[in-house]
Protein backbone atom coordinates (compact mmCIF):
# COMPACT_ATOMS: atom_id res chain seq x y z
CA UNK A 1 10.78 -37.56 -47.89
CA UNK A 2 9.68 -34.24 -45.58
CA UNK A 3 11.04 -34.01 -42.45
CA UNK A 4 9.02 -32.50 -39.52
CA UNK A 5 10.30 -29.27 -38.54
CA UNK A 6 8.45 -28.17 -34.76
CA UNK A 7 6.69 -25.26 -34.95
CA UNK A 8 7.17 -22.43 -32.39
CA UNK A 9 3.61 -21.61 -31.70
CA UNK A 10 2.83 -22.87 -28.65
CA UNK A 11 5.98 -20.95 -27.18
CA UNK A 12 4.80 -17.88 -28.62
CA UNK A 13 1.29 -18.38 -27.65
CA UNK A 14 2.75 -18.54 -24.00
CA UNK A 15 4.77 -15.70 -24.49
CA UNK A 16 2.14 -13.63 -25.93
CA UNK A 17 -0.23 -14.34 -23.09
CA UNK A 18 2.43 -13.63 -20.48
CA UNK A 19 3.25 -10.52 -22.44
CA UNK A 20 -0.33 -9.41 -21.99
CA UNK A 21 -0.95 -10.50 -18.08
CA UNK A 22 1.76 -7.97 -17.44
CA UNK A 23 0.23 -5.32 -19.72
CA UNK A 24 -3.02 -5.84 -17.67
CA UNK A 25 -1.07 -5.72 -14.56
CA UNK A 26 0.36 -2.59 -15.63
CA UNK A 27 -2.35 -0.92 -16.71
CA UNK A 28 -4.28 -1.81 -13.46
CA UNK A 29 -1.31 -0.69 -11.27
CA UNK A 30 -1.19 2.79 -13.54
CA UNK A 31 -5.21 2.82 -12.98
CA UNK A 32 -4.74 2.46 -8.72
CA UNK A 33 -1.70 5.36 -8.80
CA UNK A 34 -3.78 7.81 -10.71
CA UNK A 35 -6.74 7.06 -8.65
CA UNK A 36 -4.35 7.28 -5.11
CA UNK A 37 -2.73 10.04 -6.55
CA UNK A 38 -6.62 12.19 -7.55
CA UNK A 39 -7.09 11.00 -3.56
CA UNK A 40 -4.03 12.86 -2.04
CA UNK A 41 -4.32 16.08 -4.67
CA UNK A 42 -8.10 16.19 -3.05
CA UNK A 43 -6.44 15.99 0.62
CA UNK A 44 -3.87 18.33 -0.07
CA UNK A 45 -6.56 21.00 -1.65
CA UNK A 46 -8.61 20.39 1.89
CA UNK A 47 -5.67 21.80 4.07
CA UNK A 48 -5.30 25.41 4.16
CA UNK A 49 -3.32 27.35 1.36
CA UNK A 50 -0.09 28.28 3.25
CA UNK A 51 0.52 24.65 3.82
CA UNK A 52 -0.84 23.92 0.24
CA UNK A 53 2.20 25.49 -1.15
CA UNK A 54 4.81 23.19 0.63
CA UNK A 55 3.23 20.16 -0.95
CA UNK A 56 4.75 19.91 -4.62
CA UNK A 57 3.32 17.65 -7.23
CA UNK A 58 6.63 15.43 -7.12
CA UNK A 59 5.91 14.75 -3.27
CA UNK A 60 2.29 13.32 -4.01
CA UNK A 61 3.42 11.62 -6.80
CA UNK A 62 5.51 9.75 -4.82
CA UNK A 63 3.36 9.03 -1.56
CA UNK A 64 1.11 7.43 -4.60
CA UNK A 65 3.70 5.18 -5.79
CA UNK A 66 4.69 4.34 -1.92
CA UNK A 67 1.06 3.26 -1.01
CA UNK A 68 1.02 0.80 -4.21
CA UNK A 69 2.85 -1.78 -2.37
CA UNK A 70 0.66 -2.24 0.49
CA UNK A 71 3.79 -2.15 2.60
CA UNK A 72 2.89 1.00 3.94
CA UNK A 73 -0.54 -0.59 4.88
CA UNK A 74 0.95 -3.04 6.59
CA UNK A 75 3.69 -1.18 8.65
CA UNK A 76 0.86 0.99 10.00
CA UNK A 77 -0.90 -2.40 10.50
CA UNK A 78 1.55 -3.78 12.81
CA UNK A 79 2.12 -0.32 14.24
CA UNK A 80 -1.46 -0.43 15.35
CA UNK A 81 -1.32 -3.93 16.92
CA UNK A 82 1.68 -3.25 18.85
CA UNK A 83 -0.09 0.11 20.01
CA UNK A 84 -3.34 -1.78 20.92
CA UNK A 85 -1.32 -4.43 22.54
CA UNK A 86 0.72 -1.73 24.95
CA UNK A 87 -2.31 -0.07 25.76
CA UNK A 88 -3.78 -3.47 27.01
CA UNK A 89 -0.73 -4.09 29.11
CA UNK A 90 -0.37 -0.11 30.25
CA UNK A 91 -4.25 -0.52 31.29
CA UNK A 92 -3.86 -3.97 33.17
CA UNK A 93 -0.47 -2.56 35.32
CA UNK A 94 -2.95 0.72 36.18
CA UNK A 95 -5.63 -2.10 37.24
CA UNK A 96 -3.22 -3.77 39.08
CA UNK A 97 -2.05 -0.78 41.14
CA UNK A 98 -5.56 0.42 41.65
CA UNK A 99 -6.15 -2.72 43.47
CA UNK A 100 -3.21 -2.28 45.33
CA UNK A 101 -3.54 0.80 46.73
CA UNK A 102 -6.97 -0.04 47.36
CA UNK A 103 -6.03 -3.59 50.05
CA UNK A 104 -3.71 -1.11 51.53
């Protein structure tokens, strides 16, 4: 009499499609770093040549990897909502003392 033995495959099948999701998602994350990386070595090669010289491969290397995240994005984000925001209220306290040196 045989005895059924489970087979493995649809573990591996799972595994192997996992396995390559994060080889995509590698390769697509290696793909935006070169490209952000081509983007500052163009920047850098726009500033003049004295200041070229303090800017060492390793630096934009890094600045690539930094803006991967999007954390950076978003920092200057909120950054620029709290500016906008203190600029509204700095504008409406000028507004308000306008009009009060202007009933007096």
């Amino acid at each position: 009499m045989a005895q059924y033995v489970p087979t493995a495959k649809p573990l591996l099948k799972e595994e192997m499609e996992r396995k390559e999701k994060e080889e995509e998602e590698k390769r697509a994350r290696q793909e935006k770093h070169y490209f952000l990386l081509s983007q500052l070595q163009n920047m850098a090669r726009e500033i003049p040549a004295k200041y070229q010289q303090r800017i060492p491969y390793d630096l934009l290397c890094g600045l690539a990897n930094a803006l991967l995240d999007g954390t950076v994005f978003e920092i200057c984000h909120g950054l620029t909502e709290i500016q906008q925001m203190t600029e509204r209220n700095l504008f409406n306290q000028r507004m308000s003392l306008i009009n009060t040196y202007k009933s007096t």
